[in-house]
Protein backbone atom coordinates (compact mmCIF):
# COMPACT_ATOMS: atom_id res chain seq x y z
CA UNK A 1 75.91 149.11 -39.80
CA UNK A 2 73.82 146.83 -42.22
CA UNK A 3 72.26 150.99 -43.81
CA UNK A 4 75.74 152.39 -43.83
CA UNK A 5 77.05 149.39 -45.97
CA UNK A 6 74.05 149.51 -48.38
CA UNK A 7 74.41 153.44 -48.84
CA UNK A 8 77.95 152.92 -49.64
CA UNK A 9 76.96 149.96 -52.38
CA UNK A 10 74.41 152.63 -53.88
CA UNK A 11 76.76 155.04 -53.87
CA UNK A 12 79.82 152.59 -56.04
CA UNK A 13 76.65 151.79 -57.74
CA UNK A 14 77.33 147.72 -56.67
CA UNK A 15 73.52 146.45 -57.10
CA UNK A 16 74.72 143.54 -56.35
CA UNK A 17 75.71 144.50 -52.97
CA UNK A 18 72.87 146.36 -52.30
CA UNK A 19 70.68 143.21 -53.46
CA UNK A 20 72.58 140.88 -51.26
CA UNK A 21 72.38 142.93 -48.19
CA UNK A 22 68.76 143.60 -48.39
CA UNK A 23 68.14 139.70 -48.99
CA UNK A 24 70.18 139.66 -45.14
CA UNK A 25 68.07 142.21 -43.58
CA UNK A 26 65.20 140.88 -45.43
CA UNK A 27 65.72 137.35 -44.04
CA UNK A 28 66.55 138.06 -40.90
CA UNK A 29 63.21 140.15 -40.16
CA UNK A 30 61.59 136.88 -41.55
CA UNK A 31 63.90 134.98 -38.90
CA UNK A 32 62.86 136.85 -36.16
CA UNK A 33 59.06 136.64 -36.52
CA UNK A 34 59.57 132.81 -37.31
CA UNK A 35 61.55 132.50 -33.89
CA UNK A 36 59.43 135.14 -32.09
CA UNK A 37 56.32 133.12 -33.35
CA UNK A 38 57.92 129.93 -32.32
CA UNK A 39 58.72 131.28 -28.76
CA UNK A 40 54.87 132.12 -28.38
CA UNK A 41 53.68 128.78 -29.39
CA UNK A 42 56.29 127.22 -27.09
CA UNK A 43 54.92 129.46 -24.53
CA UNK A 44 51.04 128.46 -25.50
CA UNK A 45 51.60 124.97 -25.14
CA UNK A 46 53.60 125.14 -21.78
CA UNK A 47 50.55 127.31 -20.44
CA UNK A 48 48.12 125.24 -21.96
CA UNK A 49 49.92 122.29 -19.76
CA UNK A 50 50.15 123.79 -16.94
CA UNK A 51 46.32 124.96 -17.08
CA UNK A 52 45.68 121.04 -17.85
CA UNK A 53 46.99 120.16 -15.05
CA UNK A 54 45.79 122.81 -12.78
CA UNK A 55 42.47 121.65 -13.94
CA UNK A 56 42.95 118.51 -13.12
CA UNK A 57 44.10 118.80 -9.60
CA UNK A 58 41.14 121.03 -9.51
CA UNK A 59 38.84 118.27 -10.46
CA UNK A 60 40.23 115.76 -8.33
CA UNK A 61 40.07 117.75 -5.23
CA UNK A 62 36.61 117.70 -5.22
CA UNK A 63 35.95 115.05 -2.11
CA UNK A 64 33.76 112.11 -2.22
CA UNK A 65 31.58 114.29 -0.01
CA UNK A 66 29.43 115.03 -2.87
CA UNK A 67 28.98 111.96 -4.50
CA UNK A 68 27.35 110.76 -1.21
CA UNK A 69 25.20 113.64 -0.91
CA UNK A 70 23.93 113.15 -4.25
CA UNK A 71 23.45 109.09 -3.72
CA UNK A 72 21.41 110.18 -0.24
CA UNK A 73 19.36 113.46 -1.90
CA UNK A 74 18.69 110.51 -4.65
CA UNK A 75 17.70 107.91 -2.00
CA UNK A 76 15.46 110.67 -0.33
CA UNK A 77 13.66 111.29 -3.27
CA UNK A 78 12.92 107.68 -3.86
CA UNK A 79 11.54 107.51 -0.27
CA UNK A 80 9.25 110.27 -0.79
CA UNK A 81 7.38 108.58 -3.69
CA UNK A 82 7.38 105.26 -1.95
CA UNK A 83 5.20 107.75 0.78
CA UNK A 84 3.18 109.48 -1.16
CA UNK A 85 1.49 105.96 -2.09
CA UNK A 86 0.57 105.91 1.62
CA UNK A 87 -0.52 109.12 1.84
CA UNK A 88 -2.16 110.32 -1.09
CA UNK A 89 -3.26 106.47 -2.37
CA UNK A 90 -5.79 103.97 -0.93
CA UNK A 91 -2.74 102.13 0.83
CA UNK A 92 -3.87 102.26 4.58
CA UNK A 93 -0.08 100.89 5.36
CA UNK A 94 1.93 102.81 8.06
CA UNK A 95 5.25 104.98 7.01
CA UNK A 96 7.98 103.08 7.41
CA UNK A 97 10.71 105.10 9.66
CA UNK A 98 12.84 105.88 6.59
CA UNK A 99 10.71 107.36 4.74
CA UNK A 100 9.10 109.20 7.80
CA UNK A 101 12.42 110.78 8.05
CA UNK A 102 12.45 110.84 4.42
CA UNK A 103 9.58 113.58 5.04
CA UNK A 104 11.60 115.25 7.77
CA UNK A 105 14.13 116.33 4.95
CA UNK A 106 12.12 116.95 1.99
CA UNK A 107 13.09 120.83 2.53
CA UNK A 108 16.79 120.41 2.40
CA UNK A 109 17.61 121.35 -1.44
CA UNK A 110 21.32 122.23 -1.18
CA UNK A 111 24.43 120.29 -2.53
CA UNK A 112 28.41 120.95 -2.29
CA UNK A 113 29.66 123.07 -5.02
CA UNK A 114 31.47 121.62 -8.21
CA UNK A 115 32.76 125.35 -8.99
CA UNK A 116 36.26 124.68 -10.24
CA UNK A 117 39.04 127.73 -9.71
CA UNK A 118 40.56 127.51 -12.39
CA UNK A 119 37.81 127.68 -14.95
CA UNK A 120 36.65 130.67 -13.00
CA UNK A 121 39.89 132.01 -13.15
CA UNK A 122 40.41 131.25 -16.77
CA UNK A 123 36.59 132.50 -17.69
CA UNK A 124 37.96 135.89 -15.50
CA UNK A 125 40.85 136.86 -17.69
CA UNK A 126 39.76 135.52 -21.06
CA UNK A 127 42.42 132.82 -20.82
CA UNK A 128 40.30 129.97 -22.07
CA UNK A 129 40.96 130.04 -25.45
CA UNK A 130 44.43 128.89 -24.20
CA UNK A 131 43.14 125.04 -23.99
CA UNK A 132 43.57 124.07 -27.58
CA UNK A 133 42.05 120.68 -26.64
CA UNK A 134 38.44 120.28 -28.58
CA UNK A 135 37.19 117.64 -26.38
CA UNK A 136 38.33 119.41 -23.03
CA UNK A 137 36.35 123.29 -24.88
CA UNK A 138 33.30 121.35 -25.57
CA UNK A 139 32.78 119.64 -21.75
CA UNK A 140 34.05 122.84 -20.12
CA UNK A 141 31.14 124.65 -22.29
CA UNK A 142 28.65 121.69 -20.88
CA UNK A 143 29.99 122.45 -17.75
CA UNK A 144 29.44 125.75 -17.16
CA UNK A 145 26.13 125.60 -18.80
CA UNK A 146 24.94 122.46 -16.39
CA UNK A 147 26.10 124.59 -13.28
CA UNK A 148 24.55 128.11 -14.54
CA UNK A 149 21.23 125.79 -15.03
CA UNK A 150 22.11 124.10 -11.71
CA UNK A 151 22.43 127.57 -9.90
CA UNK A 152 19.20 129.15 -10.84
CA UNK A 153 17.30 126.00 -10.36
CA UNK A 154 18.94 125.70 -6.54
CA UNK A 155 17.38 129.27 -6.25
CA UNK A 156 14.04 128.83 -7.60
CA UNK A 157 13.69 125.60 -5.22
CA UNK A 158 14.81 127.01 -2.16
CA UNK A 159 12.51 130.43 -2.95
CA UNK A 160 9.91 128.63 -0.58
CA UNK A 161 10.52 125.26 1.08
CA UNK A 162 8.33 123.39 3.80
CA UNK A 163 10.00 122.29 6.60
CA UNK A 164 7.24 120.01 7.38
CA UNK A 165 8.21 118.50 11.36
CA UNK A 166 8.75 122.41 12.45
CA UNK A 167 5.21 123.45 10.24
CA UNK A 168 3.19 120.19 11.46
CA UNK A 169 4.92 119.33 15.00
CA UNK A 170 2.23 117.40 16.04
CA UNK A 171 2.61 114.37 13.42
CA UNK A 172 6.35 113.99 14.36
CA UNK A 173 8.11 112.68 17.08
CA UNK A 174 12.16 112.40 17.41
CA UNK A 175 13.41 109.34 19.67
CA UNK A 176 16.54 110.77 21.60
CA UNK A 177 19.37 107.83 20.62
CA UNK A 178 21.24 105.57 23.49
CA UNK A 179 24.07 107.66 23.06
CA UNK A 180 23.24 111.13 21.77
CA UNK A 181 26.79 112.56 21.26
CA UNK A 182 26.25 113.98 18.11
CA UNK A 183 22.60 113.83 17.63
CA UNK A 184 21.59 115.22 14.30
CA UNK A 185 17.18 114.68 14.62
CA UNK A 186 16.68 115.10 10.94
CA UNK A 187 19.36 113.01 9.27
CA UNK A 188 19.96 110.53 11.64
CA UNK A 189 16.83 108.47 11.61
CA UNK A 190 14.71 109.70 14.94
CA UNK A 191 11.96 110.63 13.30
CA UNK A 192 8.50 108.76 14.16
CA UNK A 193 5.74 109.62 12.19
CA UNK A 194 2.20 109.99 12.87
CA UNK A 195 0.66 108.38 9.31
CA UNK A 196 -3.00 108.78 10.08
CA UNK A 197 -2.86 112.23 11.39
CA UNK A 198 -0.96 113.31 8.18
CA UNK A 199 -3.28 111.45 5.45
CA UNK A 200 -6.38 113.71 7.51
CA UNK A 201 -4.55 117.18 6.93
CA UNK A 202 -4.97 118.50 3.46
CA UNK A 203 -3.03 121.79 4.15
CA UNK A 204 0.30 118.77 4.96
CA UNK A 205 -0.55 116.74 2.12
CA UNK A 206 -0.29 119.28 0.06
CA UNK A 207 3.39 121.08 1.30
CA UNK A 208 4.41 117.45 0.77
CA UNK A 209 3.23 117.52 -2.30
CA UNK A 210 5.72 120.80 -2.75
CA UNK A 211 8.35 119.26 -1.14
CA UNK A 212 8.28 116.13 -3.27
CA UNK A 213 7.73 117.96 -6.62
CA UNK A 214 10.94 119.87 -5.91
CA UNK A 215 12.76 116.99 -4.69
CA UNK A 216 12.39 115.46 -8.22
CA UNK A 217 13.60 118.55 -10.36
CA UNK A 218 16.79 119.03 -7.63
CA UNK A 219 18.10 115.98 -8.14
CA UNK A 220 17.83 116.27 -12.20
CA UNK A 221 18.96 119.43 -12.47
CA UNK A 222 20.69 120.30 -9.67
CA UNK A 223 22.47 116.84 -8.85
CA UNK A 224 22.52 114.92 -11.93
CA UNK A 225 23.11 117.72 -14.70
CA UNK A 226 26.46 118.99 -13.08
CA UNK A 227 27.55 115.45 -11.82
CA UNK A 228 27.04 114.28 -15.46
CA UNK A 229 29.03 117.01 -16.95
CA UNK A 230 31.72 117.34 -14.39
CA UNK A 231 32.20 113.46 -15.34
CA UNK A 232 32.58 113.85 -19.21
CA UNK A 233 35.34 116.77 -18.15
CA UNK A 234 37.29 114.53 -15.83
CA UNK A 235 36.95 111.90 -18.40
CA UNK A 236 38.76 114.49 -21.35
CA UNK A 237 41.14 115.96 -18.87
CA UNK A 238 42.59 111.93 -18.33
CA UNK A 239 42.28 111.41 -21.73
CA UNK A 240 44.36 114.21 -22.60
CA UNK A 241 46.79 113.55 -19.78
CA UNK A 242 46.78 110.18 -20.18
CA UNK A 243 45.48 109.26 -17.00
CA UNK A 244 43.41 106.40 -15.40
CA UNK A 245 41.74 105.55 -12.32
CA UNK A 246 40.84 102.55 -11.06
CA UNK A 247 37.29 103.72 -9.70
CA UNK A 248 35.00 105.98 -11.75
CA UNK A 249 34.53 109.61 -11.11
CA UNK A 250 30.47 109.41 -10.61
CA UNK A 251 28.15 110.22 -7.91
């Protein structure tokens, strides 16, 4: 329609005509990528919401579960130092039961995962680009770097662990509970160790020493590094969402 109208004007020789009409095709290209470009940022920022808050009901589905396990691994760790001046020090003092059982679990190097589905997802397709957000790109970058760090150092730890009451039997002892429903030996507090027997073994002092090293690097970089960072990216994802909880997000 719009060609057969300017061929005509070329043909009466009406420039002006043909001027005006390519000024309409003209503008109405430039129209349609203004309103095709306006459709795909409309589109951007819808998906960038809806990834917000997809991340976000990601983040807070992550159960208390491993905030605990950090504050125990953490507690654990403490213990073992507190033994090691009994054992590998002048001290002539007797373990105390927690940190006999302290010993029992100085192999267990494992944690619940803070892997996030929708980063993974996003990371998959190429997607991430979508979050336009600067604070919410720089603590997903932290966060994927804490947990690759995390991952190979939960590797590298659990390479060779001592599980030092199956290895050295004869220096524990686990008391069998009133009511034993449930009984869980190593992490309920049964163990009874023998302190004496253990300070006399060097082959147990040092696997302890083992354990304990390792128990100090897992709960840096295995507990603390991703715990830290998954923090800062629940803190940008509220900020961003304007959201705010009453109790903090932290292990």
């Amino acid at each position: 329609m719009i060609l057969a109208r300017i061929s005509r004007a070329i043909r009466e020789q009406n420039w002006f005509a043909v001027v005006l009409e390519f000024i309409i095709v003209i503008s109405g290209v430039v129209i349609g990528f203004q309103v095709t470009e306006w459709r795909a940022e409309q589109r951007a920022i819808s998906d960038e919401t809806d990834i917000i808050a997809r991340l976000h009901r990601d983040i807070e589905s992550v159960g208390e579960g491993r905030w605990d396990w950090a504050a125990e691994r953490a507690s654990t760790r403490d213990l073992l130092i507190t033994a090691s001046a009994k054992l590998f020090g002048d001290s002539e003092d007797d373990l105390t039961r927690a940190e006999c059982n302290a010993i029992t679990q100085s192999h267990v190097f494992n944690s619940p995962s803070l892997a996030l589905p929708i980063l993974a997802e996003l990371e998959s397709t190429g997607e991430l680009d979508l979050i336009s957000n600067s604070d919410i790109r720089e603590a997903i970058t932290r966060n994927f770097l804490a947990n690759a760090w995390s991952s190979e150092m939960d590797i590298a730890l659990n390479h060779e662990v001592f599980n030092l009451s199956a290895r050295h039997s004869q220096y524990f002892d686990f008391v069998l509970p009133d009511e034993p429903e449930g009984w869980n030996p190593i992490f309920d507090g049964s163990a009874r160790c023998d302190t004496a027997g253990m300070r006399r073994d060097p082959r147990f002092l040092n696997e302890l020493a083992d354990n304990i090293s390792k128990s100090l690097f897992f709960v840096t970089a295995v507990l603390d590094g991703p715990n830290d960072s998954f923090t800062a990216l629940h803190e940008a994802v509220d900020a961003e969402l304007g959201e705010s909880h009453s109790d903090a997000v932290s292990p």
